[in-house]
N, C-alpha and C. Protein backbone atom coordinates (compact mmCIF):
# COMPACT_ATOMS: atom_id res chain seq x y z
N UNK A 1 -50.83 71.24 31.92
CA UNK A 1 -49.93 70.13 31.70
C UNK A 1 -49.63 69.46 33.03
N UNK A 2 -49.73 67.83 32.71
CA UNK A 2 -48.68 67.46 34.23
C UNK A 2 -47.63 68.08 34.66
N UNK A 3 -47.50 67.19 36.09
CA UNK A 3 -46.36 68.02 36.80
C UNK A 3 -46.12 66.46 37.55
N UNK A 4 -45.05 66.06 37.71
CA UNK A 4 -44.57 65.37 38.11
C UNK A 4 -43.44 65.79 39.47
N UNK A 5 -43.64 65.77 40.75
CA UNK A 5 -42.62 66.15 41.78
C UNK A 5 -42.14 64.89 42.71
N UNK A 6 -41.02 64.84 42.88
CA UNK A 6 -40.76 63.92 43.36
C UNK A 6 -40.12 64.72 45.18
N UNK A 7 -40.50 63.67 46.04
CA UNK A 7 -39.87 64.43 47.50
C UNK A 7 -39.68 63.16 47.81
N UNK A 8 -37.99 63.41 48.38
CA UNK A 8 -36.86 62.62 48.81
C UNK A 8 -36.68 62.67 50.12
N UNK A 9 -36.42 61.73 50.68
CA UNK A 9 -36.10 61.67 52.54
C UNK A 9 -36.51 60.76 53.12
N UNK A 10 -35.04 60.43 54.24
CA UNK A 10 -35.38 60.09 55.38
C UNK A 10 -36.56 59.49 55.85
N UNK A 11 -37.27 58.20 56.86
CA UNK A 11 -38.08 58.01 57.04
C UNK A 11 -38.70 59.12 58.79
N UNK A 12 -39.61 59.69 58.69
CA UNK A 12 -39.55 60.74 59.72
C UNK A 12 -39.48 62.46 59.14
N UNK A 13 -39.08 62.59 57.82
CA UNK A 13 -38.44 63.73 57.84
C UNK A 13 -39.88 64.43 57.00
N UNK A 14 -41.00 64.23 57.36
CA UNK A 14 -42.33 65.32 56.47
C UNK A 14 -42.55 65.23 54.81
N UNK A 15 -42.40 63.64 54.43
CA UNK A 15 -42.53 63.58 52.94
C UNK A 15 -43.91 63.87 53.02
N UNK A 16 -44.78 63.16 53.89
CA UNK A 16 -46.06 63.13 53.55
C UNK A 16 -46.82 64.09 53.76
N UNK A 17 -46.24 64.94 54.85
CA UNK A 17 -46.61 66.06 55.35
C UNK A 17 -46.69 66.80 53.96
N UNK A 18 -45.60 66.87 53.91
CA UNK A 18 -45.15 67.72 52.21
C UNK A 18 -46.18 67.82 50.97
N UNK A 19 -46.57 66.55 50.52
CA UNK A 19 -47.67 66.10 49.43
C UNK A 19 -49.12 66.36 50.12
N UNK A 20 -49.38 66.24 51.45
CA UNK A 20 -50.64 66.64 51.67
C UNK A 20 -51.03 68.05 51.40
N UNK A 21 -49.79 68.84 52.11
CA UNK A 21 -49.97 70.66 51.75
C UNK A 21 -49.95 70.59 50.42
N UNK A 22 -49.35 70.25 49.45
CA UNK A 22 -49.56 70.46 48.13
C UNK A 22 -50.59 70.28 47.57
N UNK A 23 -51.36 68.85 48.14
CA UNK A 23 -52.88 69.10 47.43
C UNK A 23 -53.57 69.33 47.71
N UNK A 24 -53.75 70.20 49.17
CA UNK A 24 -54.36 70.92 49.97
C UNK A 24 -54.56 72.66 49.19
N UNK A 25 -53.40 72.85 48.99
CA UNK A 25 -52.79 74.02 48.38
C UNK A 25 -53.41 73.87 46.66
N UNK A 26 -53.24 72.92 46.22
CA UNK A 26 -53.92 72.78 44.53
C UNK A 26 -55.59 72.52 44.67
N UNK A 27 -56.11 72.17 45.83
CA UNK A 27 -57.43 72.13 45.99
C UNK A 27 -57.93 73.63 45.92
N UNK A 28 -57.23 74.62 46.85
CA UNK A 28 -57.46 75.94 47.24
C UNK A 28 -57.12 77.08 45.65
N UNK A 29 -56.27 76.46 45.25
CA UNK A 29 -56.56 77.01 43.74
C UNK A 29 -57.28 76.94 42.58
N UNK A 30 -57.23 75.61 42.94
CA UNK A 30 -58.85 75.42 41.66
C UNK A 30 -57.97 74.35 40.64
N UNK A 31 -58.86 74.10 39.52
CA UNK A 31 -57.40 73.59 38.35
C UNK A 31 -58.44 72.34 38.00
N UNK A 32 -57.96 71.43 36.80
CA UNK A 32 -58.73 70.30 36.78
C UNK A 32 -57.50 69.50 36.55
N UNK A 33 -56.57 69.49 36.79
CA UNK A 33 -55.49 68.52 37.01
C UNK A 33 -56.19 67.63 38.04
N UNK A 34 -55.45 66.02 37.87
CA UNK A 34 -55.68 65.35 38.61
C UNK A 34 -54.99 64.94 40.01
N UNK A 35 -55.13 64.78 40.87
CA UNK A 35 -54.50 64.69 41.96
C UNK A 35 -54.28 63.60 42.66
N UNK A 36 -52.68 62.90 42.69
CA UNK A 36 -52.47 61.57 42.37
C UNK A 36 -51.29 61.46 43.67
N UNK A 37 -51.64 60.62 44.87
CA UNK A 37 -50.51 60.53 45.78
C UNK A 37 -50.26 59.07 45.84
N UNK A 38 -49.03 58.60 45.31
CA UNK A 38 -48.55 57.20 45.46
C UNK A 38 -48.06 56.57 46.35
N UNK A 39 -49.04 55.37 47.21
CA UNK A 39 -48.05 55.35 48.25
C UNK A 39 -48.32 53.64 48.39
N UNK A 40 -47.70 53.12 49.37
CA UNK A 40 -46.90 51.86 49.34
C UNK A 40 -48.31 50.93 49.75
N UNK A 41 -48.54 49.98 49.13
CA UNK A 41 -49.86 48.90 49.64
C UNK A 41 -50.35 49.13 50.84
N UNK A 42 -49.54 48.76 52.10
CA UNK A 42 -49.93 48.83 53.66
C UNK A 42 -49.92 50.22 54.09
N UNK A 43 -49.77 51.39 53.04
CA UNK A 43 -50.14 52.90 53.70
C UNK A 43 -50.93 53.45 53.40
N UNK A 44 -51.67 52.56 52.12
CA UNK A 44 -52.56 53.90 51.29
C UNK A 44 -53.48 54.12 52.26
N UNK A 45 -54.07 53.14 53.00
CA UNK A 45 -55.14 53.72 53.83
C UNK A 45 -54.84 55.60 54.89
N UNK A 46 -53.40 54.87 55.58
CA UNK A 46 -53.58 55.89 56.20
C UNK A 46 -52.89 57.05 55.77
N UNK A 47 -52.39 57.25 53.96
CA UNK A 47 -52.30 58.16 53.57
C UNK A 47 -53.62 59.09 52.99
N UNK A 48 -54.70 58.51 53.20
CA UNK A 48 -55.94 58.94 52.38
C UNK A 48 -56.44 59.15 53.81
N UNK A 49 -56.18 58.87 54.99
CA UNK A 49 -56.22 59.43 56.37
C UNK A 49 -56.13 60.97 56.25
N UNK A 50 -54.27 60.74 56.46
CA UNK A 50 -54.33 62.32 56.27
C UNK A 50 -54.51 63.40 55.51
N UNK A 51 -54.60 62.60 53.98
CA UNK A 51 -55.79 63.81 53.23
C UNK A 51 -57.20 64.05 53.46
N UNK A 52 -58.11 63.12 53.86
CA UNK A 52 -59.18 63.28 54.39
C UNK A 52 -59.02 64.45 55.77
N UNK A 53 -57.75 64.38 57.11
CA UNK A 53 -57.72 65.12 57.57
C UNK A 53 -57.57 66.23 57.53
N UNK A 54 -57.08 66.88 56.53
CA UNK A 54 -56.39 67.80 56.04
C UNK A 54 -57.22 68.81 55.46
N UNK A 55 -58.15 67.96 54.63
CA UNK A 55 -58.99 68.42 53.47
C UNK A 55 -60.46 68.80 53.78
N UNK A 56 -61.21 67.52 54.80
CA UNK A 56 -61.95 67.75 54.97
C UNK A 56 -63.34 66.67 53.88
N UNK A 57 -62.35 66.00 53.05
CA UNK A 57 -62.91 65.46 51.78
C UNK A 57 -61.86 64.38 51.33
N UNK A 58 -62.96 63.50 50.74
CA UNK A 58 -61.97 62.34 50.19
C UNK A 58 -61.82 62.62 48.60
N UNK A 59 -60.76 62.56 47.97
CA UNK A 59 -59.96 63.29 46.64
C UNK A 59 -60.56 61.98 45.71
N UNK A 60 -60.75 62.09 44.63
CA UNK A 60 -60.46 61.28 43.95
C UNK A 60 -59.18 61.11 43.06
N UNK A 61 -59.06 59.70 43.48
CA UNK A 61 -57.63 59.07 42.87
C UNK A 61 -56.70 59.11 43.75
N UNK A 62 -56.40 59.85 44.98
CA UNK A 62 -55.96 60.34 45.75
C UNK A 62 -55.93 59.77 47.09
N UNK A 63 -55.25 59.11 47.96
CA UNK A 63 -54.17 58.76 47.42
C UNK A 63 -53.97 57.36 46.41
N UNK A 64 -53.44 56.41 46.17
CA UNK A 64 -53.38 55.18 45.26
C UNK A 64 -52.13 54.93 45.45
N UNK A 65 -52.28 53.30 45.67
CA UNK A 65 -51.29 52.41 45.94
C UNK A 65 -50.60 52.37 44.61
N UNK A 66 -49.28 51.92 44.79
CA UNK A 66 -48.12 52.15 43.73
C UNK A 66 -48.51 50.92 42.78
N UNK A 67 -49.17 49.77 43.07
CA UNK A 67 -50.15 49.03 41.78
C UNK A 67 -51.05 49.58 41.18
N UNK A 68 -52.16 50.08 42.03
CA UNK A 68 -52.93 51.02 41.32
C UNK A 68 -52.64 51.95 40.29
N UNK A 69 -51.56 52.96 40.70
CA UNK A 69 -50.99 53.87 40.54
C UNK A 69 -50.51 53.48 39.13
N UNK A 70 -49.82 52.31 38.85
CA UNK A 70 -49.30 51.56 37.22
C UNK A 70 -50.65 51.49 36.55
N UNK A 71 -51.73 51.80 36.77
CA UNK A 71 -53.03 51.32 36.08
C UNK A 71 -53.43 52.62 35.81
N UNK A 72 -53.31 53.70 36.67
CA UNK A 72 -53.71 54.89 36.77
C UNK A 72 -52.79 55.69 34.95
N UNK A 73 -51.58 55.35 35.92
CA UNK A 73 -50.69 56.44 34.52
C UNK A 73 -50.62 55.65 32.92
């Protein structure tokens, strides 16, 4: 089943940090859930930065701009 998490904070305070370990962490488990990081027009790039850094691999769907993201769900 989905899972919907939401992380709150501060600009500075490791939101993104936060969502990368998580699908870093759901990659390392396995699963066929989809893996969906929403982020603002002018960031998706360099949020799919640091999952590519992280990962090693570019995710699909992962990350998607918050327009996209309305098309997605």
């Amino acid at each position: 089943m989905a899972q919907v998490q939401f992380i709150l904070g501060r600009s500075g305070t490791s939101e993104t940090q936060q969502c990368v370990h998580a699908i870093c962490d759901a990659l390392v488990a396995g699963g066929d859930e989809p893996l969906i990081l929403p982020a603002p027009e002018q960031a998706a790039y360099q949020a799919a930065r640091y999952v590519f850094d992280a990962t090693g691999a570019f995710i699909c769907r992962s990350p998607v701009s918050f327009g996209d993201f309305v098309e997605v769900v």
